[in-house]
C-alpha atoms as a PDB file:
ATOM      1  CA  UNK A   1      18.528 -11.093  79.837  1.00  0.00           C
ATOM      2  CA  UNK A   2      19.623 -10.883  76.360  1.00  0.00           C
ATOM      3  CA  UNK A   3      22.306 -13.723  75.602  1.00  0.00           C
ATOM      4  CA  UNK A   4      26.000 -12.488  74.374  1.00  0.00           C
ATOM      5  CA  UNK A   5      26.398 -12.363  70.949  1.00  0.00           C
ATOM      6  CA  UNK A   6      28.869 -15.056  69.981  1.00  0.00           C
ATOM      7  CA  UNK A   7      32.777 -13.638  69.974  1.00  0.00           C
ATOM      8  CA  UNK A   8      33.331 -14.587  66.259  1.00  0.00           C
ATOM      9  CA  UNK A   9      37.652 -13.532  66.954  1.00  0.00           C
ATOM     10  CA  UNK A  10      39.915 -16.170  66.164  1.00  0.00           C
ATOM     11  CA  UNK A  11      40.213 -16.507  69.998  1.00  0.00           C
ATOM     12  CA  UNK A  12      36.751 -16.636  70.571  1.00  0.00           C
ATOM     13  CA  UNK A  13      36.138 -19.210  67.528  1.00  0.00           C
ATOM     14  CA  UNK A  14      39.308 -21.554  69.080  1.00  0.00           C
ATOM     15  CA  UNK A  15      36.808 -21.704  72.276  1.00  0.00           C
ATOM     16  CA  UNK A  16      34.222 -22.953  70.609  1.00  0.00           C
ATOM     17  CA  UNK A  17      35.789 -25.377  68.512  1.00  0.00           C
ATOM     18  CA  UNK A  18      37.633 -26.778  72.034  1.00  0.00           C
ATOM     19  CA  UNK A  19      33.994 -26.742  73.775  1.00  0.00           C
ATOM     20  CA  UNK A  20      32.865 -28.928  71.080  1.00  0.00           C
ATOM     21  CA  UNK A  21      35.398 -31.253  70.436  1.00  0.00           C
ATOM     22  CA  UNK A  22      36.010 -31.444  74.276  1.00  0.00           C
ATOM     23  CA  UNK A  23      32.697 -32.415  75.080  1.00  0.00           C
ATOM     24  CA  UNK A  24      32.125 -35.050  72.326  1.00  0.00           C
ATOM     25  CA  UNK A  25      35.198 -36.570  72.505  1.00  0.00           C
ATOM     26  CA  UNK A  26      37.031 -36.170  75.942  1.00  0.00           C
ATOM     27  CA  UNK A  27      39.727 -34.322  76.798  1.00  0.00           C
ATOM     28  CA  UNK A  28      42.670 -36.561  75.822  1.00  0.00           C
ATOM     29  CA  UNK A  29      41.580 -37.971  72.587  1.00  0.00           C
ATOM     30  CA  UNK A  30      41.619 -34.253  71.329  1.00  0.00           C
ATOM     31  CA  UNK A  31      44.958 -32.577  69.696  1.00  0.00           C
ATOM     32  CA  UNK A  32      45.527 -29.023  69.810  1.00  0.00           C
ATOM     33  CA  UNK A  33      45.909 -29.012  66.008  1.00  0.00           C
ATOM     34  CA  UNK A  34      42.416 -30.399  65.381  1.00  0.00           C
ATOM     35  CA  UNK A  35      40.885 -27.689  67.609  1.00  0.00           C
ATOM     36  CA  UNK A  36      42.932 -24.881  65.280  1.00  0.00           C
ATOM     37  CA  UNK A  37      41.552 -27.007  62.198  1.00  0.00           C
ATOM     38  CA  UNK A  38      37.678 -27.005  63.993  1.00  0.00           C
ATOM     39  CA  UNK A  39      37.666 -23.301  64.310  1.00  0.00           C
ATOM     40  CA  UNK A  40      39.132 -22.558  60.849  1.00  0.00           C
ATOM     41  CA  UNK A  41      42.538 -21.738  61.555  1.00  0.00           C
ATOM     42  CA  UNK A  42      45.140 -21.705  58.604  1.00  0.00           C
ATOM     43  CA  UNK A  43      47.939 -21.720  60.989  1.00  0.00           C
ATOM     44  CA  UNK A  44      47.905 -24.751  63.412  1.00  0.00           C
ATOM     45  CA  UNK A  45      49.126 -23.229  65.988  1.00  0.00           C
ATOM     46  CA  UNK A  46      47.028 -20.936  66.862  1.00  0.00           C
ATOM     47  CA  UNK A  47      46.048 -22.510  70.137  1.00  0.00           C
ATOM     48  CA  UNK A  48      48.962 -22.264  71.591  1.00  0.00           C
ATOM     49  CA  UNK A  49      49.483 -18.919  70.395  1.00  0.00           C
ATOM     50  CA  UNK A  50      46.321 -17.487  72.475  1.00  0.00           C
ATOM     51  CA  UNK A  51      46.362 -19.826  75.115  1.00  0.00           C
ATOM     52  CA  UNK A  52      50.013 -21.641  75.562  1.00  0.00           C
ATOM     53  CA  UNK A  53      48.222 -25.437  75.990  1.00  0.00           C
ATOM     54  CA  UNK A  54      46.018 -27.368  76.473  1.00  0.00           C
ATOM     55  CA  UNK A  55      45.875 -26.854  80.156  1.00  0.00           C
ATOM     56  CA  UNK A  56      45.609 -23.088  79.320  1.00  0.00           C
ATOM     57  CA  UNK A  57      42.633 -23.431  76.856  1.00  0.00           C
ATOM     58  CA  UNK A  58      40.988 -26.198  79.651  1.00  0.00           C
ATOM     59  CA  UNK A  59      41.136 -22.974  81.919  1.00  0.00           C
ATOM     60  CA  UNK A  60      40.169 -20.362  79.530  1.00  0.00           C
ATOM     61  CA  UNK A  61      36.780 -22.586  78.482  1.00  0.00           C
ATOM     62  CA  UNK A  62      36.087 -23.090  82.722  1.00  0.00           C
ATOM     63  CA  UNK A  63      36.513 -19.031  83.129  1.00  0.00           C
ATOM     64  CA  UNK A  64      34.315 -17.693  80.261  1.00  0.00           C
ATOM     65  CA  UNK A  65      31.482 -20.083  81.784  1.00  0.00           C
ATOM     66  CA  UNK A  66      32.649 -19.329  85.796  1.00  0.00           C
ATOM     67  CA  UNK A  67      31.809 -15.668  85.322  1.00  0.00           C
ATOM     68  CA  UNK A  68      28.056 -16.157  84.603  1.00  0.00           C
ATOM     69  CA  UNK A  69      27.796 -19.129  87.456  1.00  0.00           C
ATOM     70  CA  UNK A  70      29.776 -16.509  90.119  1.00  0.00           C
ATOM     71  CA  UNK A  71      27.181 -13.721  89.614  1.00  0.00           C
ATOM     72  CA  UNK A  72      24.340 -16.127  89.595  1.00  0.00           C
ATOM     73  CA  UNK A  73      25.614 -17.539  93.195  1.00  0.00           C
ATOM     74  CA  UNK A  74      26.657 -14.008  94.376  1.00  0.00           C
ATOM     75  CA  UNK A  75      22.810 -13.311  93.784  1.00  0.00           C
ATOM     76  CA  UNK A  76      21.012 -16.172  95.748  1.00  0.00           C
ATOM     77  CA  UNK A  77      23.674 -15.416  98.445  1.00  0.00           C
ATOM     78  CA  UNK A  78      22.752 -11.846  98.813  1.00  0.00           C
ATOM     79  CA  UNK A  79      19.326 -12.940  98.788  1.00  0.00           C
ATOM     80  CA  UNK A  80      19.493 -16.124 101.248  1.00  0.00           C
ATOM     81  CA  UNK A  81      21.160 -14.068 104.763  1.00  0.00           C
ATOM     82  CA  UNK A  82      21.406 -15.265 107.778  1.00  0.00           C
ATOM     83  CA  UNK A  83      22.027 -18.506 108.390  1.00  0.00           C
ATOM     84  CA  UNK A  84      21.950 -20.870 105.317  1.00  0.00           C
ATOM     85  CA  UNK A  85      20.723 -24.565 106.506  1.00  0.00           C
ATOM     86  CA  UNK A  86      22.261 -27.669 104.074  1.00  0.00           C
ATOM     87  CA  UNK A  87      19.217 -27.595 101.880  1.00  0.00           C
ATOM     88  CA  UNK A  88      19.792 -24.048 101.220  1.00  0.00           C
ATOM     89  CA  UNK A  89      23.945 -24.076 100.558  1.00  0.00           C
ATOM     90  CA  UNK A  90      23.319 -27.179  98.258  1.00  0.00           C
ATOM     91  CA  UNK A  91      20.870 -25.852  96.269  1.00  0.00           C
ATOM     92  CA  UNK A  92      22.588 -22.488  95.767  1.00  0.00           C
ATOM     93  CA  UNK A  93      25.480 -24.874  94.574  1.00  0.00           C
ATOM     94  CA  UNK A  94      23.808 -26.619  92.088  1.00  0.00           C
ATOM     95  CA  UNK A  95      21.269 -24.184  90.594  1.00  0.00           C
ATOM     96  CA  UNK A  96      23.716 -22.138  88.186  1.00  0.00           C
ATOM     97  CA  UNK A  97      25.682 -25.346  87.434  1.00  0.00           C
ATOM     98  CA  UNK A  98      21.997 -26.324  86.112  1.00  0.00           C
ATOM     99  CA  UNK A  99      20.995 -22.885  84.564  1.00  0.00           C
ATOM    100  CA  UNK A 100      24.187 -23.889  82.245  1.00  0.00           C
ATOM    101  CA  UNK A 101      21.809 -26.309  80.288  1.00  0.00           C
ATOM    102  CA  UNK A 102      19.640 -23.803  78.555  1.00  0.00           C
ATOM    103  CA  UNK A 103      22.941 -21.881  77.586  1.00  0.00           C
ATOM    104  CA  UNK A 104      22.849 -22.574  73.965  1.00  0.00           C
ATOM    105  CA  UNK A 105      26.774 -20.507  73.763  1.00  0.00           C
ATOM    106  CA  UNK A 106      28.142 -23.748  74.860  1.00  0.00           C
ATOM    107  CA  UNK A 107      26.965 -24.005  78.158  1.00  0.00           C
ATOM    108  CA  UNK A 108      25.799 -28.429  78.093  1.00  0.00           C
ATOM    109  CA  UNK A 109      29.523 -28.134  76.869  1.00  0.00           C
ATOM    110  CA  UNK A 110      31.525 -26.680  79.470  1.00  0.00           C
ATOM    111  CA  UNK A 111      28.980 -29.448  81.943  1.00  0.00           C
ATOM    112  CA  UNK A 112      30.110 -32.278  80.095  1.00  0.00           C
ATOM    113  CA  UNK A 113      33.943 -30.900  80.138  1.00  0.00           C
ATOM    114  CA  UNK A 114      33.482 -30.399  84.035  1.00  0.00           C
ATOM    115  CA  UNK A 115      32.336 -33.528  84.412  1.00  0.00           C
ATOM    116  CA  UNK A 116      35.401 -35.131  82.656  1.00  0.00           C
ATOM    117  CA  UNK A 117      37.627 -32.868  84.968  1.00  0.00           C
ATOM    118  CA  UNK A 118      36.161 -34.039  87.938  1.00  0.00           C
ATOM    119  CA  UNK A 119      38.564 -37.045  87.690  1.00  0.00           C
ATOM    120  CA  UNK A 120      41.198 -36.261  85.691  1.00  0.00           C
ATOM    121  CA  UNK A 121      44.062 -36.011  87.250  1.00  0.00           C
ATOM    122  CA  UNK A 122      46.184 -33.784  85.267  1.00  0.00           C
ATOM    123  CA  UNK A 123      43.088 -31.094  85.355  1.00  0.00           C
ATOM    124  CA  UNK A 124      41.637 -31.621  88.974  1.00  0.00           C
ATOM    125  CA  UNK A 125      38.447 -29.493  88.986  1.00  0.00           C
ATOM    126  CA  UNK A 126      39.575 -28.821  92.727  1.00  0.00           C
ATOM    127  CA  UNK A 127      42.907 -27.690  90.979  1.00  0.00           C
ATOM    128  CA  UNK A 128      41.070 -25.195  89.186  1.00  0.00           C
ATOM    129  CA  UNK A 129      38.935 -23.801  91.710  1.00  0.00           C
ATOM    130  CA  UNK A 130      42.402 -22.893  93.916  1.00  0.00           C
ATOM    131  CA  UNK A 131      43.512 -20.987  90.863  1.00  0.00           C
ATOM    132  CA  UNK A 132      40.815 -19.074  90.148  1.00  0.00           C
ATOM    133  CA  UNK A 133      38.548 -18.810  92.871  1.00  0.00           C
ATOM    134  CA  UNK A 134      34.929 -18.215  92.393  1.00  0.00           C
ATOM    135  CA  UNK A 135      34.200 -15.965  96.168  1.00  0.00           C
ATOM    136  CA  UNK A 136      30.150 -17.212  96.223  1.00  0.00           C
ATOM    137  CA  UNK A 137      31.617 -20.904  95.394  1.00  0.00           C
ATOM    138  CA  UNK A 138      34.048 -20.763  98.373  1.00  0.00           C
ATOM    139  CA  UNK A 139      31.825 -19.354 100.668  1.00  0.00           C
ATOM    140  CA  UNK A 140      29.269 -22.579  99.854  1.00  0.00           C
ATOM    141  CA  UNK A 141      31.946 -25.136  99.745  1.00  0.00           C
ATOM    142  CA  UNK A 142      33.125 -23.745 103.436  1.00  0.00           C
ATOM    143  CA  UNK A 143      29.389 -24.422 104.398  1.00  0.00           C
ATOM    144  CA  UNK A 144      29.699 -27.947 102.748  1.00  0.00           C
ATOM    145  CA  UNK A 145      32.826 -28.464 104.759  1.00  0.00           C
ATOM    146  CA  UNK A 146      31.002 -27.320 108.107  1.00  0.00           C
ATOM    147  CA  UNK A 147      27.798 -29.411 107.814  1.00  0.00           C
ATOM    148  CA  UNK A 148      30.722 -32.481 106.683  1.00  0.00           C
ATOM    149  CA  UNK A 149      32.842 -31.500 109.833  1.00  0.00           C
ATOM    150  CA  UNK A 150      31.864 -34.747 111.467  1.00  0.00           C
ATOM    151  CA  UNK A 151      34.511 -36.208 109.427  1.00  0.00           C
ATOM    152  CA  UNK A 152      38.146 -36.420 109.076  1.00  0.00           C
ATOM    153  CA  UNK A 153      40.003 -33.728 107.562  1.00  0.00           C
ATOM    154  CA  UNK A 154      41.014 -36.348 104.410  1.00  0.00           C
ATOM    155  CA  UNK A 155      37.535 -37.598 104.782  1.00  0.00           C
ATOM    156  CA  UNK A 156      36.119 -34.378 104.306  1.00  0.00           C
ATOM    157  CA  UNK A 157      37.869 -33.189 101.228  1.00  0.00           C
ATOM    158  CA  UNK A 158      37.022 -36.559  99.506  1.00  0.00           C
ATOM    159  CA  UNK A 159      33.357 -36.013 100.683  1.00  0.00           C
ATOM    160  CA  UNK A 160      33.283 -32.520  99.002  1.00  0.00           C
ATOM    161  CA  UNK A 161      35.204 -34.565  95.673  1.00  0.00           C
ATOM    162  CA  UNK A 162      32.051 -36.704  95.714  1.00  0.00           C
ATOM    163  CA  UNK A 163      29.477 -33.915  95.982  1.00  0.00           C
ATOM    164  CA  UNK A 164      31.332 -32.637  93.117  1.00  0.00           C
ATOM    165  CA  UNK A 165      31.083 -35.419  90.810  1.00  0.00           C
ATOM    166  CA  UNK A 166      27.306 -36.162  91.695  1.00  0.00           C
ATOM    167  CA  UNK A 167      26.755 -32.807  90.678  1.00  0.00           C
ATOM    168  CA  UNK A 168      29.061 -32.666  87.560  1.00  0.00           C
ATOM    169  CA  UNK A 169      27.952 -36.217  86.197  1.00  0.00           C
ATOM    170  CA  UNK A 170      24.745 -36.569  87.052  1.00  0.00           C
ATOM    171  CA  UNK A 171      24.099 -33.643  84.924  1.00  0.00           C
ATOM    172  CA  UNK A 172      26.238 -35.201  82.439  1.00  0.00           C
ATOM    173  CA  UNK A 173      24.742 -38.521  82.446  1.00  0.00           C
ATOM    174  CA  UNK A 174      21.260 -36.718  81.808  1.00  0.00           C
ATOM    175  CA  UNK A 175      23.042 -34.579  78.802  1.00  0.00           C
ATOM    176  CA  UNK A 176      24.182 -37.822  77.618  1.00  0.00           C
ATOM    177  CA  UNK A 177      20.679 -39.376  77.998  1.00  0.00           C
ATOM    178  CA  UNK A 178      18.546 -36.805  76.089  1.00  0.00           C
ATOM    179  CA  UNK A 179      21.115 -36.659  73.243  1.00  0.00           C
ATOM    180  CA  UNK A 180      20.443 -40.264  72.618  1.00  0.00           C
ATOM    181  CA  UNK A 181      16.558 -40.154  73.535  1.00  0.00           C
ATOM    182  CA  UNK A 182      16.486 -42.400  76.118  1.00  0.00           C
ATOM    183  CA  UNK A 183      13.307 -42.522  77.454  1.00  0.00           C
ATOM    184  CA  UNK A 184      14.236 -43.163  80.759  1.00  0.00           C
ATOM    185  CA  UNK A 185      15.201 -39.191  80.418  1.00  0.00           C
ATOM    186  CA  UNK A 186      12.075 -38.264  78.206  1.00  0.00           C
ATOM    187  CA  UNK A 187       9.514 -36.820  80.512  1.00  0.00           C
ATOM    188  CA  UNK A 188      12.284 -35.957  83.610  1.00  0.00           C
ATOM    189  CA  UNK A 189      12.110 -32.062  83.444  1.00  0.00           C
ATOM    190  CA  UNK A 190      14.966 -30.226  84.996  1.00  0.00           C
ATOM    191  CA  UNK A 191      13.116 -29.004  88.170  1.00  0.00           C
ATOM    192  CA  UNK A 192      13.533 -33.061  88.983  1.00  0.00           C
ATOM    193  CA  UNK A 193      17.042 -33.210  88.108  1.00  0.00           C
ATOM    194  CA  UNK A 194      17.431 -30.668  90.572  1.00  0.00           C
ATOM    195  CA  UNK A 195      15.386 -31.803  93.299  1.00  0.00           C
ATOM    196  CA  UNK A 196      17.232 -35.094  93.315  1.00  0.00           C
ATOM    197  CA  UNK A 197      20.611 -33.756  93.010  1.00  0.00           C
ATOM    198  CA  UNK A 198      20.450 -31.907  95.912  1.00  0.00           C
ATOM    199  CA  UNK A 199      19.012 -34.778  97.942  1.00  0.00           C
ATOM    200  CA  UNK A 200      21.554 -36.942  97.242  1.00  0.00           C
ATOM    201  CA  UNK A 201      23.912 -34.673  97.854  1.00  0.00           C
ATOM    202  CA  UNK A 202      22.779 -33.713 101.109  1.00  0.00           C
ATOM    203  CA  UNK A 203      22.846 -36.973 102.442  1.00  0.00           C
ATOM    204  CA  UNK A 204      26.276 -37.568 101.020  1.00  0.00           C
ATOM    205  CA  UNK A 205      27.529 -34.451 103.201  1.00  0.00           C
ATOM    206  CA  UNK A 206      26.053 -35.698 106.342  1.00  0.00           C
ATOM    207  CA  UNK A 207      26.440 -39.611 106.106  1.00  0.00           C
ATOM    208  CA  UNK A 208      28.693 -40.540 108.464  1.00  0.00           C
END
């Protein structure tokens, strides 16, 4: 499939420049005027012109990225039937999260910015997901939730905030790796990024 070619609109520039900025230097550390200033905006407020704040841009950056992960998961679901053992959901979770890191339109980006939003409180990535719902991504997380249903209720929805963050920084920790060239990272190819991440998450579902 032929890649997008980049949305060169002020709106689509302001993305970017977030994505960017975001990713190297966190969420809070970043001002809405120094985004406008990244992506070459005369007038400084420009972001909150297109997107109202910085909660609003957080969003807009998780839905251009959520649309190409949906479809992905919609796929392997209509391709998996029948009944989908632990193995199965968890790797249909975390194989378009990982597809994201040979998406050269910001897609190690938006991983590191999940991966921040995982624990921030103001941004909960569980926040996000009840506002705009991705339907493949609920279906999976309701399979987490049944193969976790051992648990508490509380315990259960802090189980599937763990699988979460293994998935969100471990890819980000490996991001963060390779861009320094640490050779603990040099010679792990992503096939064994993947096979680990969904072993360790699989036992975190069913630990007691």
């Amino acid at each position: 499939m032929k890649p997008e070619p980049p949305d060169l609109t002020a709106k689509g520039r302001i993305l970017r420049a977030a994505e960017v900025l975001f990713a190297e230097r966190g969420l809070d550390a970043v001002s809405l005027r120094e985004v406008a200033i990244r992506a070459g905006q005369k007038n400084t407020n420009a972001v909150q012109y297109h997107f109202g704040s910085k909660e609003g841009l957080v969003y807009a950056i998780w839905e251009r990225h959520a649309a190409g992960i949906e479809a992905h998961r919609a796929s392997l679901l209509a391709q998996a039937g029948g009944e989908l053992p632990l193995v199965r959901v968890v790797d249909m979770l975390v194989t378009p999260v990982l597809a994201k890191l040979a998406d050269e339109d910001g897609g190690r980006e938006y991983l590191l910015i999940m991966s921040q939003l995982v624990s921030n409180p103001q941004q909960n990535i569980l926040s996000i997901y009840k506002t705009l719902p991705e339907p493949s991504s609920v279906v999976l997380i309701e399979r987490l939730e049944y193969y976790a249903s051992h648990l508490e209720g509380a315990e259960r929805k802090l189980r599937i905030l763990f699988v979460l963050g293994i998935l969100f920084h471990g890819i980000a920790d490996y991001i963060r790796l390779q861009q320094a060239h640490v050779a603990l990272v040099d010679d792990v190819p992503v096939a064994n990024l993947k096979a680990s991440l969904v072993r360790m998450i699989c036992a975190v579902v069913t630990a007691s």
